[in-house]
C-alpha atoms as a PDB file:
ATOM      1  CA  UNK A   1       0.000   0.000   0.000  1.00  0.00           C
ATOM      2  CA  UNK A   2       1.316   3.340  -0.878  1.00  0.00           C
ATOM      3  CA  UNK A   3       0.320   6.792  -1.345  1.00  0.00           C
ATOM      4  CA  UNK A   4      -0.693   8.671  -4.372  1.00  0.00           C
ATOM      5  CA  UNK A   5       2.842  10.358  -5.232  1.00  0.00           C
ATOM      6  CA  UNK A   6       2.497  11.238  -8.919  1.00  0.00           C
ATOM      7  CA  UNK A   7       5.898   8.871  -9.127  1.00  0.00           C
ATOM      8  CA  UNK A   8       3.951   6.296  -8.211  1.00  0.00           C
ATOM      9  CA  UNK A   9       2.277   5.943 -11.253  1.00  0.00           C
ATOM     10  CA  UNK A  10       5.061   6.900 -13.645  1.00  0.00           C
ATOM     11  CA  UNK A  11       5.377   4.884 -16.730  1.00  0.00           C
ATOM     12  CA  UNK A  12       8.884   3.413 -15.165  1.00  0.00           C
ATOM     13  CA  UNK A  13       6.948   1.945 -12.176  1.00  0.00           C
ATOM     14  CA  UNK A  14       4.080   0.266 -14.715  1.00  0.00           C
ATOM     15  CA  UNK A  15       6.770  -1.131 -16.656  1.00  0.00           C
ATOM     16  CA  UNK A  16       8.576  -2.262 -14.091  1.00  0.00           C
ATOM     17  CA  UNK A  17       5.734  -4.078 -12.457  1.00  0.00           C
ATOM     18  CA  UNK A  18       4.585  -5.622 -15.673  1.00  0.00           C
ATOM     19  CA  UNK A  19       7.883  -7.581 -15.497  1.00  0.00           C
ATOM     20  CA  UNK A  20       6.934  -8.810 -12.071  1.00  0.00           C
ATOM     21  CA  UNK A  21       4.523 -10.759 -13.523  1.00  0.00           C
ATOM     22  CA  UNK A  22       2.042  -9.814 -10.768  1.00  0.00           C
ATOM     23  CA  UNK A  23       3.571 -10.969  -7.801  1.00  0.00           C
ATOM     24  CA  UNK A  24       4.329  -7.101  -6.819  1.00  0.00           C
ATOM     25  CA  UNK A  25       1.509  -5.143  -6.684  1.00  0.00           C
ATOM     26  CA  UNK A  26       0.679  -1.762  -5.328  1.00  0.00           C
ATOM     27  CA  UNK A  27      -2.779  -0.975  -3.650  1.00  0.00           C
ATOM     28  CA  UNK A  28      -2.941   3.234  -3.305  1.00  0.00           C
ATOM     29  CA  UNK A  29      -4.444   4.405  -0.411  1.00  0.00           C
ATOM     30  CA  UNK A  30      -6.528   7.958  -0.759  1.00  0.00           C
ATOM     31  CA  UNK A  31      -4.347  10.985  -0.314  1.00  0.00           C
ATOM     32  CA  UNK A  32      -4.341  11.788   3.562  1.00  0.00           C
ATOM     33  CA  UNK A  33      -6.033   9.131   4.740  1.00  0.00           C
ATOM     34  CA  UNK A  34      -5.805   7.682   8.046  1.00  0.00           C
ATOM     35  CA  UNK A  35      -5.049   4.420   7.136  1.00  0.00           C
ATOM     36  CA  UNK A  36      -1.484   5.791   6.079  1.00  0.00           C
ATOM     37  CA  UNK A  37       1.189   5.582   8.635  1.00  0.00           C
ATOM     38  CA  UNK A  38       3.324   8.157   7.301  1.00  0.00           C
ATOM     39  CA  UNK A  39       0.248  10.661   7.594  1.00  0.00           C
ATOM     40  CA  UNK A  40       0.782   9.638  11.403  1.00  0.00           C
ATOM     41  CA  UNK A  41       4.199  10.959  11.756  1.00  0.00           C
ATOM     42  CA  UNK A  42       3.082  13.964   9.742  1.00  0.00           C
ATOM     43  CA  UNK A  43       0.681  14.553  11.654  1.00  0.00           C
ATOM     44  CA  UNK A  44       2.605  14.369  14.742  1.00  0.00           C
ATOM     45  CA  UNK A  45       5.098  16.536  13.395  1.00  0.00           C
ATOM     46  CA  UNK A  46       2.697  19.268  12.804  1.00  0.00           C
ATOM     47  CA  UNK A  47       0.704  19.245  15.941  1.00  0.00           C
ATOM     48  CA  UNK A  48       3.876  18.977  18.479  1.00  0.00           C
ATOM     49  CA  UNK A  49       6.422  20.670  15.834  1.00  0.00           C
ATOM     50  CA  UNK A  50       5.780  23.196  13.188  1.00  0.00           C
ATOM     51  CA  UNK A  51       2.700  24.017  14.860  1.00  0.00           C
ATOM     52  CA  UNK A  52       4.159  25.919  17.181  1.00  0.00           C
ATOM     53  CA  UNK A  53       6.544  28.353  15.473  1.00  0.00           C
ATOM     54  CA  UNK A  54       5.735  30.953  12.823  1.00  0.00           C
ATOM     55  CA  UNK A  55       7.237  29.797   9.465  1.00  0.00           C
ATOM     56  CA  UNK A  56       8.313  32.773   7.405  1.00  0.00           C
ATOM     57  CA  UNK A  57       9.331  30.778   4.180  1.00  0.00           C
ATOM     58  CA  UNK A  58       9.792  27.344   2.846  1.00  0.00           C
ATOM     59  CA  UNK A  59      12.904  26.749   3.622  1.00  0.00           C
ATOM     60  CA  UNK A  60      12.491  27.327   7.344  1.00  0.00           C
ATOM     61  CA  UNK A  61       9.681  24.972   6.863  1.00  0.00           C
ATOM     62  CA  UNK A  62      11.790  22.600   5.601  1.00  0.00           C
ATOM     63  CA  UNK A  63      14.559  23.238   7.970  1.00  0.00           C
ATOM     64  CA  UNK A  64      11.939  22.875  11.225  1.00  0.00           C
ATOM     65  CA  UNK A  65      10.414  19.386   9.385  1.00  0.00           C
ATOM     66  CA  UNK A  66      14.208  18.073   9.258  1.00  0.00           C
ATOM     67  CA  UNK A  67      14.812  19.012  12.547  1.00  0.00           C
ATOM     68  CA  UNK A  68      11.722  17.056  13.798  1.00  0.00           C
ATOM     69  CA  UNK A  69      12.149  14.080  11.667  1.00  0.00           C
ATOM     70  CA  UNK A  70      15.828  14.247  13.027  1.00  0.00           C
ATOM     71  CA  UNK A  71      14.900  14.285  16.436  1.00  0.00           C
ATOM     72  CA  UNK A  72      12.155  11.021  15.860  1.00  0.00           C
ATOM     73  CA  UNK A  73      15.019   9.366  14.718  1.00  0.00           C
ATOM     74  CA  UNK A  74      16.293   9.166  18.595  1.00  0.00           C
ATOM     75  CA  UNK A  75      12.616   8.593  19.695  1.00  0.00           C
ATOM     76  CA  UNK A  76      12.361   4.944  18.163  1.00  0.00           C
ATOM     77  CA  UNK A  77       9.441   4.188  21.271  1.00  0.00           C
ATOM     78  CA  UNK A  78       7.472   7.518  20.014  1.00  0.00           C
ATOM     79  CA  UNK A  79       7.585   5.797  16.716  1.00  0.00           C
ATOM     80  CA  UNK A  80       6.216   2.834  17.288  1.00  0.00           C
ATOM     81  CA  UNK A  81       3.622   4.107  19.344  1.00  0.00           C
ATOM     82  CA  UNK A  82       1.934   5.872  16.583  1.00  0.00           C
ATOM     83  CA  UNK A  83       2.360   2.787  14.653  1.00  0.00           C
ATOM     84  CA  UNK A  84       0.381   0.831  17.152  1.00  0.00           C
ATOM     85  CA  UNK A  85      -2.703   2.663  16.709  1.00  0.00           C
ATOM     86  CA  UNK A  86      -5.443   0.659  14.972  1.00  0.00           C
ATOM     87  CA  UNK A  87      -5.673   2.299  11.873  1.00  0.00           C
ATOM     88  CA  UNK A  88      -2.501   1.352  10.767  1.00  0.00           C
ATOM     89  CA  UNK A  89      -1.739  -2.111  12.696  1.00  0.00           C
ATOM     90  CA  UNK A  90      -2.020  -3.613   9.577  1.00  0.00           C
ATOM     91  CA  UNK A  91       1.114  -2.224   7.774  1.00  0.00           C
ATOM     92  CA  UNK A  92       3.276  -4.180  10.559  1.00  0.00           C
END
């Protein structure tokens, strides 16, 4: 299962899975949905991150994002707690 990332459905990827002869398939999920577990750490990342700053441009966007992916990186426990919750059980 994946999301709907315009790459995703690039001619590469369709001709790369037509040589798989079906055994690799990809479901997409709807874009945002909760059964994502990315959207989780998104999520996350906006409510106890970027949430709480004033971004003045992209790139301090993207610098604050790094920072908090950077710091989940040392947080494996916080991780795997938002891949516990039901919604997304299923990708384990």
């Amino acid at each position: 299962m994946t999301d709907e990332y315009s790459v995703r459905h690039s001619k590469v990827v369709n001709e790369y899975l037509d040589t798989t002869n079906g055994k690799i398939k990809i479901f997409f999920l709807p874009t945002y949905s909760h059964l994502n577990p990315v959207e989780l750490v998104w999520n996350n990342i906006k409510a106890h991150g970027t949430a709480h700053y004033l971004i003045r441009s992209v790139e301090e966007l993207k610098n604050k994002a790094t920072q908090f992916l950077t710091s989940l990186k040392e947080m494996p426990k916080k991780v795997q707690a938002l891949l516990q919750e039901e919604s997304v059980r299923y990708a384990l």
